[in-house]
N, C-alpha and C. Protein backbone atom coordinates (compact mmCIF):
# COMPACT_ATOMS: atom_id res chain seq x y z
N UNK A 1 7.21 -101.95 -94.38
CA UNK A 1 7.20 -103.10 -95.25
C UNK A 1 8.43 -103.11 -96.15
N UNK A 2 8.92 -102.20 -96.70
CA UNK A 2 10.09 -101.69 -97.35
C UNK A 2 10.97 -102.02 -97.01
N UNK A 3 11.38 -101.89 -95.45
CA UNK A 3 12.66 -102.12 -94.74
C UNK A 3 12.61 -103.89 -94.75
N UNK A 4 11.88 -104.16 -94.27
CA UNK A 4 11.30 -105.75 -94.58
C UNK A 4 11.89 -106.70 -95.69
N UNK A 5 11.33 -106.11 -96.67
CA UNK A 5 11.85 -106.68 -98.05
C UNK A 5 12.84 -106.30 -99.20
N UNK A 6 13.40 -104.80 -98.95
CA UNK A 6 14.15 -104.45 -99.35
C UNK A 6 16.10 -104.01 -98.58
N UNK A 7 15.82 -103.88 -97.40
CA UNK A 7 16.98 -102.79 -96.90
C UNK A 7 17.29 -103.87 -95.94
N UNK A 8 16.64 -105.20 -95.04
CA UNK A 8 17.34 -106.06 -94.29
C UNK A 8 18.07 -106.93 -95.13
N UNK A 9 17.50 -107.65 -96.13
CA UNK A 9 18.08 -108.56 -97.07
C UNK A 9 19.03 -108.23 -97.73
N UNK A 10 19.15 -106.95 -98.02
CA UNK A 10 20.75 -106.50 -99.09
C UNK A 10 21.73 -106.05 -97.84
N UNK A 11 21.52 -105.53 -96.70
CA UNK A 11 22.29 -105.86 -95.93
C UNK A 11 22.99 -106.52 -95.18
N UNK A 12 22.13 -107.94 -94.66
CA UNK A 12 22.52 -108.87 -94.96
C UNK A 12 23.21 -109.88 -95.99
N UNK A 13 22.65 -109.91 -96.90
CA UNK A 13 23.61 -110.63 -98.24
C UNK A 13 25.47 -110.16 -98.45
N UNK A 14 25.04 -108.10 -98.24
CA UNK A 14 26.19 -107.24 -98.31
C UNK A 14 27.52 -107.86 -97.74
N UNK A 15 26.67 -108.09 -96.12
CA UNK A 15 27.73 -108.50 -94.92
C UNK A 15 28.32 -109.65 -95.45
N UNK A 16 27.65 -110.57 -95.16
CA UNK A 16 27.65 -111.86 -95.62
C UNK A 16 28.95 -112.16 -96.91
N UNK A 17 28.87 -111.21 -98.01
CA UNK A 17 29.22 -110.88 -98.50
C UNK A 17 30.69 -110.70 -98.94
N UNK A 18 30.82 -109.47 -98.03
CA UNK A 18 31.92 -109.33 -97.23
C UNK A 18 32.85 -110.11 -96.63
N UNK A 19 32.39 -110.46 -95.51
CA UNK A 19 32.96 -112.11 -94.99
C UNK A 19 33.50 -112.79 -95.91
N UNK A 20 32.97 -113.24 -96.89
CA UNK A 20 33.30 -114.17 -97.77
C UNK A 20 34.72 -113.68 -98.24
N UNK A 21 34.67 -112.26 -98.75
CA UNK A 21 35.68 -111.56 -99.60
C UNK A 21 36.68 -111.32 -98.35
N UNK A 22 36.56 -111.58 -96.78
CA UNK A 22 37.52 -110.92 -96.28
C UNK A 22 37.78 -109.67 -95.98
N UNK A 23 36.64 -108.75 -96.29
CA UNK A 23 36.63 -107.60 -96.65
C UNK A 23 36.76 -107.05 -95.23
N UNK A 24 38.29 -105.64 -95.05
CA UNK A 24 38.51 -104.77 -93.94
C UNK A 24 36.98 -104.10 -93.26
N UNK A 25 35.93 -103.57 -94.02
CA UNK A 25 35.12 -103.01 -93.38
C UNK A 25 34.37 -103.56 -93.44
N UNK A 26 33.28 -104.34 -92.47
CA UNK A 26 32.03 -105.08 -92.61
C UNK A 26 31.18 -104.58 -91.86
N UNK A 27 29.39 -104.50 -92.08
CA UNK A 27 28.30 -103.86 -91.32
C UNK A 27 28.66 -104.05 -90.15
N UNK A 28 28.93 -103.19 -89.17
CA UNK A 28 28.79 -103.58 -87.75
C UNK A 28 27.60 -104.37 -87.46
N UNK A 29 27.16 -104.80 -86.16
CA UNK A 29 26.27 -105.93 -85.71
C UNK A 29 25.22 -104.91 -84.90
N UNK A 30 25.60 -103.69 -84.76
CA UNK A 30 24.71 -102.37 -84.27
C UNK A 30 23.62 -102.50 -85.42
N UNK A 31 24.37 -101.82 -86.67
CA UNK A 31 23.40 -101.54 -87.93
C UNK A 31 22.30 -102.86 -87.74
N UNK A 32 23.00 -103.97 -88.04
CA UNK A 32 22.00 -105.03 -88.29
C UNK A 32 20.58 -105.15 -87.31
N UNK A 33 21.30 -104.73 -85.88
CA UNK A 33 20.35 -104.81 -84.95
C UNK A 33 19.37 -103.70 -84.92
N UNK A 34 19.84 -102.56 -85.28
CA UNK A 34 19.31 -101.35 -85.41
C UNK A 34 18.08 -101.34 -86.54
N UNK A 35 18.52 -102.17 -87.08
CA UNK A 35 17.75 -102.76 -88.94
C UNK A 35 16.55 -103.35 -88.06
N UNK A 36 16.97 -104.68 -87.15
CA UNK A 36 15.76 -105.56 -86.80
C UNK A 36 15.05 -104.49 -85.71
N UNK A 37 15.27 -103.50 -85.31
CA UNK A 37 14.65 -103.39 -84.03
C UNK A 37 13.58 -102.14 -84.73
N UNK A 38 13.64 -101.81 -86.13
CA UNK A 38 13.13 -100.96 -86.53
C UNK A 38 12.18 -101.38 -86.97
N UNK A 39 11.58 -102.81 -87.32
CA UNK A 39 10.40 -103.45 -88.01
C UNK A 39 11.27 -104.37 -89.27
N UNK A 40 12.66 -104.81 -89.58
CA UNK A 40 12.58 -106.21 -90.08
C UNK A 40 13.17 -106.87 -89.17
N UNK A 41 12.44 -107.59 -88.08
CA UNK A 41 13.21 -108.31 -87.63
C UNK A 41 13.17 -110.21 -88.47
N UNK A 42 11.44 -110.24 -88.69
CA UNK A 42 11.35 -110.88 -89.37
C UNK A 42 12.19 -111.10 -90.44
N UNK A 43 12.53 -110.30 -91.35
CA UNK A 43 13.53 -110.05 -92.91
C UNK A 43 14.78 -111.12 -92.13
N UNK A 44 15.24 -110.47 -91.02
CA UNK A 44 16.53 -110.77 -90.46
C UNK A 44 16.53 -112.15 -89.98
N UNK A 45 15.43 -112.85 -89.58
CA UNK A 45 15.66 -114.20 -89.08
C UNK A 45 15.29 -114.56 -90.55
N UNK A 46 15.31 -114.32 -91.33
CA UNK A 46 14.82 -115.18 -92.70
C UNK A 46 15.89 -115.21 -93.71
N UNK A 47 16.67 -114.07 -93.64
CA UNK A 47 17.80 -113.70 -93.51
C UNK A 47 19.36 -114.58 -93.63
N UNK A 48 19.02 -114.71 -92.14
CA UNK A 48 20.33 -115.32 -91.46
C UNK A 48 20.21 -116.71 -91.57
N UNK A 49 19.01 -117.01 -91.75
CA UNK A 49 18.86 -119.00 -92.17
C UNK A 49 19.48 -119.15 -93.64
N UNK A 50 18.67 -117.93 -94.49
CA UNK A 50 19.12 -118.25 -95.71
C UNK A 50 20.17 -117.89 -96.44
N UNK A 51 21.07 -117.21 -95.89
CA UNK A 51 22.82 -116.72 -96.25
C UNK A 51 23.58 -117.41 -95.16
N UNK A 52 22.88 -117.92 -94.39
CA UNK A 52 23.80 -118.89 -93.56
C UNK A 52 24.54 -117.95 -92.55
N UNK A 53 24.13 -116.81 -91.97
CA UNK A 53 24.86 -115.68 -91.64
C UNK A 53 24.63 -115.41 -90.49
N UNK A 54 25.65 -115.38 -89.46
CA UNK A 54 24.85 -114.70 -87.74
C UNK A 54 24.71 -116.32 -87.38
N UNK A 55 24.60 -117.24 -87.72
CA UNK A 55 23.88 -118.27 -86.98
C UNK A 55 24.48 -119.14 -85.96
N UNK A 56 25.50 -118.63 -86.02
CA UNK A 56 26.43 -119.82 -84.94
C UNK A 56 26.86 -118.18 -83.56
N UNK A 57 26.39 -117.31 -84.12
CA UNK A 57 26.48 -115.97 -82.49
C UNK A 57 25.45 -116.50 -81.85
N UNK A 58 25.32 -116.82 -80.47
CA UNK A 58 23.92 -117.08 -79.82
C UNK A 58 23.24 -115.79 -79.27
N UNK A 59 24.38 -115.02 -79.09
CA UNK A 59 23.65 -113.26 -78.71
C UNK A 59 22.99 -112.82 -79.61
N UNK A 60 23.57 -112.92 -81.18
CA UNK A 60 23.27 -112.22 -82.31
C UNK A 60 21.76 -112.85 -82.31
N UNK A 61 21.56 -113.91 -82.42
CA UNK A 61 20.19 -114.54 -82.92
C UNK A 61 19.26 -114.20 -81.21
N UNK A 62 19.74 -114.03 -80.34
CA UNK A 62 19.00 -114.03 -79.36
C UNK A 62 18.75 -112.66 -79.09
N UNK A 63 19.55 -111.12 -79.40
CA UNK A 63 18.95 -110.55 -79.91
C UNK A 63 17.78 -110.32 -81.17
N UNK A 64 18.16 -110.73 -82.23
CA UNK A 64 17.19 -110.76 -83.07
C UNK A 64 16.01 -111.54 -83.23
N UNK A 65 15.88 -112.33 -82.12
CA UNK A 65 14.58 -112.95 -81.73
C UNK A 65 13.37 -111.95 -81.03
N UNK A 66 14.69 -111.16 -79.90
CA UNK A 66 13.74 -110.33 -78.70
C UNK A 66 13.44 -108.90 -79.52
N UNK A 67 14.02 -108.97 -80.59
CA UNK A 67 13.42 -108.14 -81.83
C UNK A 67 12.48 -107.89 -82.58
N UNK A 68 12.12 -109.43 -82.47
CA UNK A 68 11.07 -110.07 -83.26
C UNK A 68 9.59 -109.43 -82.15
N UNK A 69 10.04 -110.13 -80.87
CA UNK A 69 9.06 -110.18 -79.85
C UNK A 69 8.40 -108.61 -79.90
N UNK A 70 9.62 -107.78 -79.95
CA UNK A 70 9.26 -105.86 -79.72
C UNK A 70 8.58 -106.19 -80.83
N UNK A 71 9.12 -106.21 -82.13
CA UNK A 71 8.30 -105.48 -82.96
C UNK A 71 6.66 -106.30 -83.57
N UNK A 72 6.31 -107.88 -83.09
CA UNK A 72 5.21 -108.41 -82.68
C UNK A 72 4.20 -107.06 -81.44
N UNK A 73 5.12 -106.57 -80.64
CA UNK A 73 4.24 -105.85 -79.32
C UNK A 73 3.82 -104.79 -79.93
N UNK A 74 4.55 -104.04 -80.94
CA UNK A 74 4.47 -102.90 -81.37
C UNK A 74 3.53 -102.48 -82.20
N UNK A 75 3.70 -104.02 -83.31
CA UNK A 75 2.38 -103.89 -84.25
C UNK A 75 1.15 -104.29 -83.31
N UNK A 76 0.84 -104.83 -82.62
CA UNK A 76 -0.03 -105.74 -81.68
C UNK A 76 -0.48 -104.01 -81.27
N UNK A 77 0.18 -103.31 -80.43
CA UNK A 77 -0.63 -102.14 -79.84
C UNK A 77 -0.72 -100.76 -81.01
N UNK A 78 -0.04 -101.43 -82.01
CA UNK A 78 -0.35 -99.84 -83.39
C UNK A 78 -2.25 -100.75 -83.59
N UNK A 79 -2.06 -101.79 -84.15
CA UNK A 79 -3.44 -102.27 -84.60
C UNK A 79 -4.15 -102.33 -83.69
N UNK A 80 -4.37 -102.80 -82.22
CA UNK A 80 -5.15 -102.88 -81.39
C UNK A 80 -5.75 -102.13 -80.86
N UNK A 81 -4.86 -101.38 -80.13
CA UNK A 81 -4.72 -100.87 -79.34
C UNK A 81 -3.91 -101.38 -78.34
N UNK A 82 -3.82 -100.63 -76.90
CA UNK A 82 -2.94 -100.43 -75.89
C UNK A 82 -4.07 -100.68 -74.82
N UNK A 83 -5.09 -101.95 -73.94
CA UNK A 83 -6.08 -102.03 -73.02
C UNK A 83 -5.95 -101.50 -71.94
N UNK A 84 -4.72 -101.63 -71.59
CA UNK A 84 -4.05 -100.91 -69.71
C UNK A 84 -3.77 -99.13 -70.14
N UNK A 85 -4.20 -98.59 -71.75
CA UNK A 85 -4.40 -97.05 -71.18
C UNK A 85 -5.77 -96.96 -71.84
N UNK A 86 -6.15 -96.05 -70.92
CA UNK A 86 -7.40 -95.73 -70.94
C UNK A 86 -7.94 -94.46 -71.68
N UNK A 87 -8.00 -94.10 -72.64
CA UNK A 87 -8.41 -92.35 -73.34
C UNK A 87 -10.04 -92.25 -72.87
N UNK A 88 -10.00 -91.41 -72.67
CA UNK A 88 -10.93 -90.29 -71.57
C UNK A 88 -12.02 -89.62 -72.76
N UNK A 89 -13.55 -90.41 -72.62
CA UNK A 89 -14.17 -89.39 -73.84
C UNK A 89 -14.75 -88.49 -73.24
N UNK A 90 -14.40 -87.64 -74.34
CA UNK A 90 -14.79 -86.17 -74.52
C UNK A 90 -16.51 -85.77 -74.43
């Protein structure tokens, strides 16, 4: 939840940021992705609408969509469960 609301959004803004200033070193597009694929992907599409940032890459956002999708599957089988495996009672 942390990464969510704290660590996608200042990295984003950072970049963003950056850009603006011209700045020689800017977040690579790894980090960012690395950010969404960890659980904000959400942060990151909320993100990039609202700093105006990433939105004209169609990879960038089309990664961070199929980001979205993993980490939807991920929470989906942490809370659910996983139906296609089967644990064996004891």
């Amino acid at each position: 939840m942390g990464l969510n609301l704290v660590v996608v959004p200042f990295f984003y803004w950072l970049d963003k940021r950056k850009a603006r200033l011209q700045a020689a070193i800017r977040i690579p597009e790894a980090v960012l992705h690395c950010l969404s694929f960890s659980g904000g992907a959400a942060s990151a599409l909320i993100c990039q609408k609202r700093f105006h940032h990433k939105t004209s890459k169609q990879g960038f956002r089309r990664t961070t969509w199929g980001a979205l999708i993993f980490n939807a599957a991920l929470f989906y089988g942490f809370f659910y469960g996983l139906p296609f495996i089967k644990i064996p009672a004891w």
